[in-house]
Protein backbone atom coordinates (compact mmCIF):
# COMPACT_ATOMS: atom_id res chain seq x y z
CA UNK A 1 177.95 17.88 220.25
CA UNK A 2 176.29 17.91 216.74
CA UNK A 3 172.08 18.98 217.52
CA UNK A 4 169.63 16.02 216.14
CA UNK A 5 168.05 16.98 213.02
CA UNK A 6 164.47 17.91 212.82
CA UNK A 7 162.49 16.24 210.41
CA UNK A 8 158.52 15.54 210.08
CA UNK A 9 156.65 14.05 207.77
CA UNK A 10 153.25 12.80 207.41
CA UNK A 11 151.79 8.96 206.71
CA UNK A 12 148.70 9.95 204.03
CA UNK A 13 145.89 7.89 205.44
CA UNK A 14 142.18 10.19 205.91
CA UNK A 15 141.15 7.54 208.09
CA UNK A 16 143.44 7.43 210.67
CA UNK A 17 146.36 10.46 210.29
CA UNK A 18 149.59 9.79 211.35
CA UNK A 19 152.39 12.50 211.43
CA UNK A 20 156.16 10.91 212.36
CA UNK A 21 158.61 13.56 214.18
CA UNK A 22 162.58 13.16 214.70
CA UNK A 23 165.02 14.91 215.95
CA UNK A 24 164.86 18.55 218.33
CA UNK A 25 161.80 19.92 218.27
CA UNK A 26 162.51 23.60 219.65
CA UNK A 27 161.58 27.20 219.12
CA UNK A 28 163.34 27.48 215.91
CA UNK A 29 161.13 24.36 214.22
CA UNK A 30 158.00 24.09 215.97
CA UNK A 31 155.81 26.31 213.98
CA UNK A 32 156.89 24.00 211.08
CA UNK A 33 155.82 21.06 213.33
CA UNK A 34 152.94 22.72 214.42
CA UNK A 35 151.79 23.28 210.66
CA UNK A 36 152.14 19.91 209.59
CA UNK A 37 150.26 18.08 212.81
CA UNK A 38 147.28 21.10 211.84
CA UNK A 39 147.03 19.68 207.93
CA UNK A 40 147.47 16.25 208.57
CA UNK A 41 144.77 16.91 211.39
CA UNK A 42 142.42 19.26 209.68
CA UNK A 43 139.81 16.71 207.84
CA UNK A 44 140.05 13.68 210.93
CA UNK A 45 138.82 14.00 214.60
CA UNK A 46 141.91 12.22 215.75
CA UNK A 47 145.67 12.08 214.93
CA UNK A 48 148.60 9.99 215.77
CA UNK A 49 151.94 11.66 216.47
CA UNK A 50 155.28 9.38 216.81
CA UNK A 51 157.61 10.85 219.27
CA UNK A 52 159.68 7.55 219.63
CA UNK A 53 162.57 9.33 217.34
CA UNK A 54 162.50 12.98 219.19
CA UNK A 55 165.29 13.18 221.45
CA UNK A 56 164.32 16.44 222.92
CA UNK A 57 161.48 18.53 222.80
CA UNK A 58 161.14 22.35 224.60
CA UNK A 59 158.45 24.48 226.21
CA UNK A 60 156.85 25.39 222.80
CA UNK A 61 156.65 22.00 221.07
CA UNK A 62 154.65 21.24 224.27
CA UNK A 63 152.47 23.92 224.30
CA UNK A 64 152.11 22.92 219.99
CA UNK A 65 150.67 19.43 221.31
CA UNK A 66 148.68 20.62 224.29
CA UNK A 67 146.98 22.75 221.89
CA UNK A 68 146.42 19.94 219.27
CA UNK A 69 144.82 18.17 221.97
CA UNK A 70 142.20 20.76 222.86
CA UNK A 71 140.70 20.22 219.75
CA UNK A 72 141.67 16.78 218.45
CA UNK A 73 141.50 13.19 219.96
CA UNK A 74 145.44 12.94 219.41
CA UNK A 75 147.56 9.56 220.47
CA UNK A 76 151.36 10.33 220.77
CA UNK A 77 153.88 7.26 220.22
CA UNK A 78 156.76 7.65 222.43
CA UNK A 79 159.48 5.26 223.30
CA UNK A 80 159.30 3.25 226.54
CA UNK A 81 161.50 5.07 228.58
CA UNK A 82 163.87 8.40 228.20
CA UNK A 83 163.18 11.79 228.27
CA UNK A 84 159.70 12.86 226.52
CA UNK A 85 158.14 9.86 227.80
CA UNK A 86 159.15 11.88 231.10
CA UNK A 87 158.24 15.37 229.42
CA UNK A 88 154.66 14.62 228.88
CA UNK A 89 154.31 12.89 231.98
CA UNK A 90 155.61 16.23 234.08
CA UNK A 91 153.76 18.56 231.47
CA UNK A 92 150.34 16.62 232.05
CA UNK A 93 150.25 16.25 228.37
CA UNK A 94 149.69 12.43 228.70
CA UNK A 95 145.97 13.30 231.01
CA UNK A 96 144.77 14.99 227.86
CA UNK A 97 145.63 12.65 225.15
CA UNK A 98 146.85 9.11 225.22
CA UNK A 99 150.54 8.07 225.43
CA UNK A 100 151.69 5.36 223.83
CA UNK A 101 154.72 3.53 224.57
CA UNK A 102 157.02 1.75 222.05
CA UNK A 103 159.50 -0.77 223.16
């Protein structure tokens, strides 16, 4: 079975910053994803992070987002049902930042 690519990139906007994720995010990517939601983050109280195209995401890109959230108001996108919708549920993440679900 051929592993999702990881890609992120980020929608330029200093009012409301957005930063789109696809793919695994795992041990061997997440301090590249954890880079990228700290920029995009770093002049804005808030940031947006779409999940809906992750299709898996491990302990660490958990603990990446639960650490975002500490110190920013962040909104994740995630799709309506499947498996990080049920990750951040079970983590707790979505009690510390809103979840938002995409049909």
């Amino acid at each position: 079975m051929a592993e999702a690519q990881f890609r992120v990139t980020v929608v330029a906007d200093p009012a409301s910053p957005h930063v789109i994720a696809s793919g695994e995010i795992d041990l061997a990517n997440v301090g590249e994803f954890q880079d990228v939601m700290a920029k995009a983050a770093a002049d804005s109280a808030m940031l947006t992070v779409d999940l809906v195209a992750v299709s898996y995401c491990d302990s660490a890109a958990v603990r990446a987002l639960f650490a975002l959230a500490a110190t920013t108001a962040l909104t994740m996108i995630v799709a309506a049902e499947g498996p990080i919708r049920t990750l951040l549920a079970i983590s707790g993440l979505d009690r510390v930042a809103t979840v938002v679900a995409k049909e």
